[in-house]
N, C-alpha and C. Protein backbone atom coordinates (compact mmCIF):
# COMPACT_ATOMS: atom_id res chain seq x y z
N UNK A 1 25.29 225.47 -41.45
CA UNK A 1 26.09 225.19 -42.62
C UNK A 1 26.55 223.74 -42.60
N UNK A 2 26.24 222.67 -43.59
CA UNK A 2 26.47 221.26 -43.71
C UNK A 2 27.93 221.37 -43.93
N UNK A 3 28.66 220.48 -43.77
CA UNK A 3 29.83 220.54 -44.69
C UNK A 3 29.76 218.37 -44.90
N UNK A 4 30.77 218.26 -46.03
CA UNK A 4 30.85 216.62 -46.30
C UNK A 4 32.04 216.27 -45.36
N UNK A 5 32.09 215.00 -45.37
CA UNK A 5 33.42 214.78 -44.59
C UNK A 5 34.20 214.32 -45.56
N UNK A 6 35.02 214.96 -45.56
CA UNK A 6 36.21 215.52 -46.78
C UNK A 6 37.11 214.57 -45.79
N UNK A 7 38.52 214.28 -46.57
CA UNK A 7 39.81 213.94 -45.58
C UNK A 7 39.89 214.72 -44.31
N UNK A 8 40.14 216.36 -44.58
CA UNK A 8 40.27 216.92 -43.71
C UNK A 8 39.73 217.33 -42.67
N UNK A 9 38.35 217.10 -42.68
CA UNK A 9 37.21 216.71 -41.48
C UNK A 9 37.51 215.76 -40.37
N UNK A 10 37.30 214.57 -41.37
CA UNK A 10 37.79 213.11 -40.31
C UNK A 10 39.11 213.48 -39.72
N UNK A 11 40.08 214.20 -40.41
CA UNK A 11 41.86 214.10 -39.40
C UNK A 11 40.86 214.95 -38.46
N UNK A 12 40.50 216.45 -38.66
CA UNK A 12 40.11 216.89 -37.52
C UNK A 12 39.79 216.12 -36.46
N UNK A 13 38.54 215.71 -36.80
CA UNK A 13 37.63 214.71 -35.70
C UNK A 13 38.40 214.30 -34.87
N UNK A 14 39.04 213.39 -35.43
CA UNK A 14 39.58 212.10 -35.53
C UNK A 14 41.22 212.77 -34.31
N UNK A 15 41.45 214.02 -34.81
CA UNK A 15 42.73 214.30 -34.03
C UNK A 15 42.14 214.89 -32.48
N UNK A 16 40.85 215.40 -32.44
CA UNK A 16 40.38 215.87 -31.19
C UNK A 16 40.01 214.67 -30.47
N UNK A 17 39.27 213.94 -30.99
CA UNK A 17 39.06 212.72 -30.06
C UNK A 17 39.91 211.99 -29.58
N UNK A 18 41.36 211.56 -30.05
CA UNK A 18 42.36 211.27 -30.22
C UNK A 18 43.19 212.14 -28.87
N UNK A 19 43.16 212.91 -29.36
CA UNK A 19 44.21 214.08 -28.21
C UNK A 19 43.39 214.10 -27.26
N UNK A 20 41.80 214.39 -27.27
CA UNK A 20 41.12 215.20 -26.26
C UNK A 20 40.28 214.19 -25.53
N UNK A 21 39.88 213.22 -26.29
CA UNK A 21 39.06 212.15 -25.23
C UNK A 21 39.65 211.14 -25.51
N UNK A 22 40.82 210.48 -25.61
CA UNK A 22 40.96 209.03 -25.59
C UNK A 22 40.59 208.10 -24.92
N UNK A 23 39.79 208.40 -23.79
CA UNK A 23 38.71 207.94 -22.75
C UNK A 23 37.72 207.62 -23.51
N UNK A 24 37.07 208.15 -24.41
CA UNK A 24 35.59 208.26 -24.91
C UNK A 24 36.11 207.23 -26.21
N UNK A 25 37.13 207.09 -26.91
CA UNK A 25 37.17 206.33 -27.81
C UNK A 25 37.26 204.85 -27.30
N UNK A 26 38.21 204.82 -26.18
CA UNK A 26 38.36 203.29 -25.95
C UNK A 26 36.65 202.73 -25.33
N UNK A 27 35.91 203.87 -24.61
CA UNK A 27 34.56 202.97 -24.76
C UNK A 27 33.61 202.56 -25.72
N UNK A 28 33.78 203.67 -27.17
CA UNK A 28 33.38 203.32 -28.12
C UNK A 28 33.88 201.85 -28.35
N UNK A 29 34.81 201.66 -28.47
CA UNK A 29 35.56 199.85 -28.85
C UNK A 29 34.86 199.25 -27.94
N UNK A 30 34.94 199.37 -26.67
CA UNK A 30 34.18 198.26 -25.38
C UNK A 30 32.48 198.33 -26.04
N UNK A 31 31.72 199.59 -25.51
CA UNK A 31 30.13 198.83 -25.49
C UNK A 31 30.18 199.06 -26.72
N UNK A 32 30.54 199.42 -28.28
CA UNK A 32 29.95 199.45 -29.62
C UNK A 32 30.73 198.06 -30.45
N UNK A 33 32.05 198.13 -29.59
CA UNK A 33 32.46 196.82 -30.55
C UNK A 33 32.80 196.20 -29.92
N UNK A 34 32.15 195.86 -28.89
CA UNK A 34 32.14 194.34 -28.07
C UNK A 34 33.27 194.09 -27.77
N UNK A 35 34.29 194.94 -27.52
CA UNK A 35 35.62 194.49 -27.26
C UNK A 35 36.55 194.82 -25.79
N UNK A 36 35.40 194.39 -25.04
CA UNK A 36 36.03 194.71 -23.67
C UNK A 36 37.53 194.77 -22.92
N UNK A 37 37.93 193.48 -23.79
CA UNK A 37 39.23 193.23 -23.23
C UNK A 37 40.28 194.85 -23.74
N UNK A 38 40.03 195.20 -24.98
CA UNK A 38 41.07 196.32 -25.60
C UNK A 38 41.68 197.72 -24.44
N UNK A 39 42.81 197.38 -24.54
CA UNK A 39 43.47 198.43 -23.27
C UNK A 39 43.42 199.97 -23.95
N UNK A 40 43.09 199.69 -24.89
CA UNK A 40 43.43 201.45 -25.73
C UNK A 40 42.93 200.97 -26.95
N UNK A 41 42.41 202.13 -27.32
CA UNK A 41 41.88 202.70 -28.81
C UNK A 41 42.30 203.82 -29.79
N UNK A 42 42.30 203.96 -30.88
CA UNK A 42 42.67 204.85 -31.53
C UNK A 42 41.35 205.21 -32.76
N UNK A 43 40.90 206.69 -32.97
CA UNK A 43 40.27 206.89 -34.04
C UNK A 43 40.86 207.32 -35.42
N UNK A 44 40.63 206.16 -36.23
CA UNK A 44 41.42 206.37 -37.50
C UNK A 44 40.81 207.24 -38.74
N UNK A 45 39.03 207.01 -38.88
CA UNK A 45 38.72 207.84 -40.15
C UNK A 45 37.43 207.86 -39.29
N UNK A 46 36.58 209.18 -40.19
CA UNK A 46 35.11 209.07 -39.42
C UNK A 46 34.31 209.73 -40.98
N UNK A 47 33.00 208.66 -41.25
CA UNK A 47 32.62 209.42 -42.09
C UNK A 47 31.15 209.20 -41.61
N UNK A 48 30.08 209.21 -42.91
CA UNK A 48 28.78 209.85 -42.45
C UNK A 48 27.97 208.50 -41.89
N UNK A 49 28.53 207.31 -42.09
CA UNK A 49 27.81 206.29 -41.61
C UNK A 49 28.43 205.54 -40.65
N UNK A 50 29.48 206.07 -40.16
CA UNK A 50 30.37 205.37 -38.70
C UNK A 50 31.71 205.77 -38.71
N UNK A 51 32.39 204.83 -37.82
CA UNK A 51 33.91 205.53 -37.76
C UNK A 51 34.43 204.15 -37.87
N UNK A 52 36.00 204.58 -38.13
CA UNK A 52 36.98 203.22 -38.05
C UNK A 52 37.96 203.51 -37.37
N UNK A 53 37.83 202.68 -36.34
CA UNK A 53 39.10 202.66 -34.96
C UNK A 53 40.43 201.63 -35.06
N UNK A 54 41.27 201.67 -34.04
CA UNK A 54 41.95 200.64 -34.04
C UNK A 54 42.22 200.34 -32.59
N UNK A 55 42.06 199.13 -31.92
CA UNK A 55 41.61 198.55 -30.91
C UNK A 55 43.06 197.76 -30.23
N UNK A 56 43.85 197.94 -29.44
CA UNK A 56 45.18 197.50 -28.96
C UNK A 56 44.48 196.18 -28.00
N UNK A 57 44.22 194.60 -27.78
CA UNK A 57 44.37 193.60 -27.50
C UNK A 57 45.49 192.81 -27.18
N UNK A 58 45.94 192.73 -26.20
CA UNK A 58 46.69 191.78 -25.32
C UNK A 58 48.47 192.00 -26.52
N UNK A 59 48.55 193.45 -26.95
CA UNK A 59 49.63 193.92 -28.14
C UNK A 59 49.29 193.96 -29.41
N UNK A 60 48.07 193.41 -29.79
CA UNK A 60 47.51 193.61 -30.96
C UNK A 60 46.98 194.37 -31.56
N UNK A 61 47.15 194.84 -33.33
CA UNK A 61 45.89 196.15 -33.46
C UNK A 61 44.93 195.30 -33.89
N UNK A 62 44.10 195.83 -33.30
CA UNK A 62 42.38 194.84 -33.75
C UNK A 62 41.12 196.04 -34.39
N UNK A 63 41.34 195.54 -36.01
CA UNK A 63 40.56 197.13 -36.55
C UNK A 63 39.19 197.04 -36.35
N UNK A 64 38.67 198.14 -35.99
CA UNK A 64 37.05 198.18 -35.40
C UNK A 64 36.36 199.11 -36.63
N UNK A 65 35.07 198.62 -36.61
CA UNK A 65 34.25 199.32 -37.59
C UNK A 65 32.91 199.46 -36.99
N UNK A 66 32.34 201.11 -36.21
CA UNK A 66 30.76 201.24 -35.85
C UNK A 66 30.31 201.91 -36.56
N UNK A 67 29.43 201.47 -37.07
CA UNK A 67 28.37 202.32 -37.84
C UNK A 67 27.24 203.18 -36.77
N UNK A 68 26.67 204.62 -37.36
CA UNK A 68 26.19 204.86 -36.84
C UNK A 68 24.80 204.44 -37.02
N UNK A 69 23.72 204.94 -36.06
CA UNK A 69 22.62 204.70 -36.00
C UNK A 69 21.85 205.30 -37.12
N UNK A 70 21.64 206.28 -37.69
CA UNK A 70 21.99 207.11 -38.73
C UNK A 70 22.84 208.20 -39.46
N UNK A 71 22.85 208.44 -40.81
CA UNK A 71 23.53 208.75 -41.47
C UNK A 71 23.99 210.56 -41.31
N UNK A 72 25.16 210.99 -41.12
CA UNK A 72 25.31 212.17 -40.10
C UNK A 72 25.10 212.97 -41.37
N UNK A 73 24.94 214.48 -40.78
CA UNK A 73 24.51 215.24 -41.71
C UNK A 73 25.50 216.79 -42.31
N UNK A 74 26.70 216.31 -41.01
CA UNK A 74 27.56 217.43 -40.91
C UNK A 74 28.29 217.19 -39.52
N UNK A 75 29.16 218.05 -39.29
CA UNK A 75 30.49 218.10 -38.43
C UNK A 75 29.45 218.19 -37.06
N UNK A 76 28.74 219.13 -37.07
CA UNK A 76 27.51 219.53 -35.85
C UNK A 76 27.09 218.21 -35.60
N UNK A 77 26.56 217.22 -36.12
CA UNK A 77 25.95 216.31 -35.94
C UNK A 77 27.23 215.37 -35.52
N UNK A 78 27.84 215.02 -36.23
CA UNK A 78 29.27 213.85 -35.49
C UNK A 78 29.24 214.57 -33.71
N UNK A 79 29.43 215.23 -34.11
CA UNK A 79 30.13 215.91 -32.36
C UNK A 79 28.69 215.56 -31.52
N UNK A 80 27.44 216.43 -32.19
CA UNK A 80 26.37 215.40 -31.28
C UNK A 80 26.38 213.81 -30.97
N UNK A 81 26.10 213.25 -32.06
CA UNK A 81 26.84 211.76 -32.29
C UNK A 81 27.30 211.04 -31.41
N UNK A 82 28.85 211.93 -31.41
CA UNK A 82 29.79 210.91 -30.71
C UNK A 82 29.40 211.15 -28.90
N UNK A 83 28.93 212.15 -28.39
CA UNK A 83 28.42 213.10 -27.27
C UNK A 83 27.10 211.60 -26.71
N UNK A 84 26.54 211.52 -27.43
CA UNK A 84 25.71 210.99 -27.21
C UNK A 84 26.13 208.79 -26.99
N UNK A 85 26.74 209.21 -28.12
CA UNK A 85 27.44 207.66 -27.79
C UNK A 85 28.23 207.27 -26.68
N UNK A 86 28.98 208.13 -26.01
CA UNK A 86 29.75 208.03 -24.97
C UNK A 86 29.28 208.10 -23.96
N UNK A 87 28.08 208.61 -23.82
CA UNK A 87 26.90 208.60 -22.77
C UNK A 87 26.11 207.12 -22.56
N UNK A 88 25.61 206.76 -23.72
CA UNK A 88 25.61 205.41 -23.93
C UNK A 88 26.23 203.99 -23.27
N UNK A 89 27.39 204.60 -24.06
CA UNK A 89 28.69 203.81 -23.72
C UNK A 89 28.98 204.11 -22.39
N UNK A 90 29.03 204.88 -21.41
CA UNK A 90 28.96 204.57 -19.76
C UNK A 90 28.24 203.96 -19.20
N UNK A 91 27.20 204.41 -19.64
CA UNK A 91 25.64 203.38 -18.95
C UNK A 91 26.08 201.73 -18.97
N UNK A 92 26.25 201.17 -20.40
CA UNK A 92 26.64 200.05 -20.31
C UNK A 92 28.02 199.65 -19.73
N UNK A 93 28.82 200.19 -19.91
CA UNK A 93 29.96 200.10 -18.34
C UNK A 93 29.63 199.82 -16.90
N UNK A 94 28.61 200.71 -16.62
CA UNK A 94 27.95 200.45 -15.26
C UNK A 94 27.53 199.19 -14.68
């Protein structure tokens, strides 16, 4: 079952990643938005062609924008998505 990402999708997302991996978001900011220095991240909206974060710098919010690689097709697919990006995103940590 597809669903769109409605408002209430992205808060979802957006509140699990948030609560449940805030680990996995701040590497999204490091290897997707080049922003190594950022001590913390926050996920603000997520729709079918990327997400928009907000990136904490030396006290600063620094707003981030990744697009994805392609265009998601449903909630199933973000969660693959982001699963896969954070996997990513360690490798280049390494």
């Amino acid at each position: 079952m597809a669903d769109n990402f409605s408002t209430e999708v992205s808060s979802r997302i957006c509140k699990h990643m948030n609560d449940d991996h805030s680990n996995a978001v701040i590497l999204y900011v490091q290897a997707f938005g080049g922003l190594m220095e950022a001590t913390s991240a926050k996920m603000l909206a997520i729709d079918v062609q990327g997400m928009d974060l907000m990136a904490q710098i030396s006290g600063e919010d620094v707003p981030v924008r990744i697009n994805f690689d392609h265009e998601l097709k449903d909630s199933e697919d973000a969660h693959q998505t982001l699963i896969t990006m954070v996997k990513q995103a360690r490798v280049k940590a390494q």
